[in-house]
C-alpha atoms as a PDB file:
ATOM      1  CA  UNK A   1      -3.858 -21.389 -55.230  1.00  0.00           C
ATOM      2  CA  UNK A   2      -5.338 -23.673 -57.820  1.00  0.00           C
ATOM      3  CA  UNK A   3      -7.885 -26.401 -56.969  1.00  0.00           C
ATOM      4  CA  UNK A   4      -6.081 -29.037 -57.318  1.00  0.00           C
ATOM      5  CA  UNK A   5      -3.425 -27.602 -54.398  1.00  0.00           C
ATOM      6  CA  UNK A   6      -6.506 -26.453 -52.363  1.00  0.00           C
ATOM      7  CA  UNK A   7      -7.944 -30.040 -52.393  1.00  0.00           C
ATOM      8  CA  UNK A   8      -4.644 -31.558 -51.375  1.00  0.00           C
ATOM      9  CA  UNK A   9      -3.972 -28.940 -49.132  1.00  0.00           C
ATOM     10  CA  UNK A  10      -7.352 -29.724 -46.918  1.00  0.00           C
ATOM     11  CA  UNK A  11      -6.505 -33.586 -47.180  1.00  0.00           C
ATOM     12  CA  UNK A  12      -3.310 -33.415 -45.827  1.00  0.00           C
ATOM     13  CA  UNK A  13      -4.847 -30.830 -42.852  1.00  0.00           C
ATOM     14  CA  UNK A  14      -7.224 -33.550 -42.463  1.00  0.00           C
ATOM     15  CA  UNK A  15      -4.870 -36.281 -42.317  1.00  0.00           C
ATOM     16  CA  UNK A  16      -2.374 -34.361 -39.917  1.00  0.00           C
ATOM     17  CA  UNK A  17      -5.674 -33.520 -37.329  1.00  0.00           C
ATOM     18  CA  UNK A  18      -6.846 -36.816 -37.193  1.00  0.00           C
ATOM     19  CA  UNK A  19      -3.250 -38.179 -36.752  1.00  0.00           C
ATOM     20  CA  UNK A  20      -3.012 -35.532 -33.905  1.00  0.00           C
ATOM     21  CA  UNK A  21      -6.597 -36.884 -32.339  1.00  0.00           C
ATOM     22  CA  UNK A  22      -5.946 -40.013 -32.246  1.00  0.00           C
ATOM     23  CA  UNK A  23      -2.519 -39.860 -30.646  1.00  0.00           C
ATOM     24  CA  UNK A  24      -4.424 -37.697 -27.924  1.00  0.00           C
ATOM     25  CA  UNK A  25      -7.415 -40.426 -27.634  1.00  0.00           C
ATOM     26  CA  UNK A  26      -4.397 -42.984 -26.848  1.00  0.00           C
ATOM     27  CA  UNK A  27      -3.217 -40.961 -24.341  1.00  0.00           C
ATOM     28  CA  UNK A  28       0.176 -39.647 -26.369  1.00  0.00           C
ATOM     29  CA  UNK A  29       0.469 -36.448 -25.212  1.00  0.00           C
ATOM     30  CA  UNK A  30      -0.552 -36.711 -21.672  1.00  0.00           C
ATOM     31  CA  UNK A  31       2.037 -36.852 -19.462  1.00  0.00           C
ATOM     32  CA  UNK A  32       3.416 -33.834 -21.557  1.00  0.00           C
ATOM     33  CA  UNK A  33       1.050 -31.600 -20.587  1.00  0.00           C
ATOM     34  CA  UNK A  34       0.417 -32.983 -16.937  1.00  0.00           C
ATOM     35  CA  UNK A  35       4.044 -31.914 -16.382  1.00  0.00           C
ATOM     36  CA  UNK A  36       3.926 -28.492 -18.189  1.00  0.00           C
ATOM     37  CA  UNK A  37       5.288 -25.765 -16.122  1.00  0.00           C
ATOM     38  CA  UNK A  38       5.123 -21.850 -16.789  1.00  0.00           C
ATOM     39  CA  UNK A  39       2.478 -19.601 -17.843  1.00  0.00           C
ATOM     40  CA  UNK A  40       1.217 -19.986 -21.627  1.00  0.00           C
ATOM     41  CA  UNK A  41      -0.454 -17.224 -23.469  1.00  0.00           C
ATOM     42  CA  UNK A  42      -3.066 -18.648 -25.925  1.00  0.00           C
ATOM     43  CA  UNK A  43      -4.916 -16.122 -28.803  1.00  0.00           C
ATOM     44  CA  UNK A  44      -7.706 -17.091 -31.216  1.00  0.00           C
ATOM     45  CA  UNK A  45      -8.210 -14.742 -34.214  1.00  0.00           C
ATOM     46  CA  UNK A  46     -11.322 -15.634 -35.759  1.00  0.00           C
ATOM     47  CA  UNK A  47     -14.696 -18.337 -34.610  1.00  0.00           C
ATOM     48  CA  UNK A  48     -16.756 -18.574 -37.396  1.00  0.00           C
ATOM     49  CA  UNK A  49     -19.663 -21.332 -37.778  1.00  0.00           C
ATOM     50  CA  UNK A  50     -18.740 -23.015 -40.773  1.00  0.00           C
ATOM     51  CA  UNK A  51     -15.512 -23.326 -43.408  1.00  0.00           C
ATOM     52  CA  UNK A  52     -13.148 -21.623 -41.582  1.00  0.00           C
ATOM     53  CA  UNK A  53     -10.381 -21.973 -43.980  1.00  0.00           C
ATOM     54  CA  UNK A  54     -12.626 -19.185 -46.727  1.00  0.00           C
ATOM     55  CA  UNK A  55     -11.316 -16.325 -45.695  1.00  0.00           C
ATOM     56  CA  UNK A  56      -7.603 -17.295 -43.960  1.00  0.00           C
ATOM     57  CA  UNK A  57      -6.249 -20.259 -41.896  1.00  0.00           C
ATOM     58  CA  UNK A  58      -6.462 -18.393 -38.958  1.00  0.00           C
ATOM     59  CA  UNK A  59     -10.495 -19.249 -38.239  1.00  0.00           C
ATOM     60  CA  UNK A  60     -11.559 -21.966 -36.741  1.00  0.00           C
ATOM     61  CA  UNK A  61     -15.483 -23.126 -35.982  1.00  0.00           C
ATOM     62  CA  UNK A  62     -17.319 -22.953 -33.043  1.00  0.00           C
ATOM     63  CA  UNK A  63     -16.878 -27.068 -32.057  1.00  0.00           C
ATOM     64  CA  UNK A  64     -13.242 -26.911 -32.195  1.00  0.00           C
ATOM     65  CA  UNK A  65     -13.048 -24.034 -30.281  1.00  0.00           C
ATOM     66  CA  UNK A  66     -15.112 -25.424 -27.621  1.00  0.00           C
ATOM     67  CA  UNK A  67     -13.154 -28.486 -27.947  1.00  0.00           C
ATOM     68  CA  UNK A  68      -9.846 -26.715 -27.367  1.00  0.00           C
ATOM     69  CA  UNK A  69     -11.688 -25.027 -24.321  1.00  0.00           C
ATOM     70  CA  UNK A  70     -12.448 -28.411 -22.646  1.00  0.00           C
ATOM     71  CA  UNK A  71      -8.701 -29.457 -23.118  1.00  0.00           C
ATOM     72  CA  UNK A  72      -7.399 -26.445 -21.810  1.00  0.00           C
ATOM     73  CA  UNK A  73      -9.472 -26.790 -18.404  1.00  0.00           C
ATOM     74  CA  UNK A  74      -8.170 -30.583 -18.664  1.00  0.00           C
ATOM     75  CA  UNK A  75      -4.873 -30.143 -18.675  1.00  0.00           C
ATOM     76  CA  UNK A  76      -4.465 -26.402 -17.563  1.00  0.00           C
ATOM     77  CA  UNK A  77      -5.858 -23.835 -15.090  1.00  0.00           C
ATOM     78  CA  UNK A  78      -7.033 -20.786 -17.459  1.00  0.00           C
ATOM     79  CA  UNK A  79      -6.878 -17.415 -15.877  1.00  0.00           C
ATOM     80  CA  UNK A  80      -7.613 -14.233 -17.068  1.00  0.00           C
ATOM     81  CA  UNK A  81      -5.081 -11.455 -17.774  1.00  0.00           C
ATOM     82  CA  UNK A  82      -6.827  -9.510 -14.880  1.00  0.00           C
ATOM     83  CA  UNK A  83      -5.805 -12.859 -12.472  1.00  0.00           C
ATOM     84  CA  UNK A  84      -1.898 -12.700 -14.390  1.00  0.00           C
ATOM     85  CA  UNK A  85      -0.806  -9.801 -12.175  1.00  0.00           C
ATOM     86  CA  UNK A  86      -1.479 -12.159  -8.923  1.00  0.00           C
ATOM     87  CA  UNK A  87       1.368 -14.755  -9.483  1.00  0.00           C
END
């Protein structure tokens, strides 16, 4: 991947996020997940503190991890795989 590519490639992840954000600030996805039924398995590869995307897309740094943490006990009661054998 060129530089060019990379650069467009990191605007346009910008531009979809904050497209994504905002819709959630307005509220846009909330009824979706206040209805959500079923369990949902959820698996992080990689935290790292800064550039995530330098090694593969599948990092991500430590505020948006703590970010999807605080949505997740939002919208969602988290359990641990020892509490999945209980339901």
């Amino acid at each position: 991947m060129n530089i060019a590519q990379k650069a467009t490639s990191k605007i346009y992840r910008k531009i979809h996020h904050a497209k994504n954000d905002i819709g959630n600030l307005w509220g846009g996805n909330e009824r979706l997940f206040r209805d959500a039924r079923g369990a949902r398995i959820v698996v992080y590869h990689r935290r790292c503190e800064e550039d995530p995307i330098r090694f593969n897309n599948s990092f991500l740094i430590r505020k948006t991890f703590d970010d999807h943490l605080k949505f997740y006990n939002r919208y969602f009661h988290p359990v641990s795989f020892a509490d999945i054998d209980t339901f």
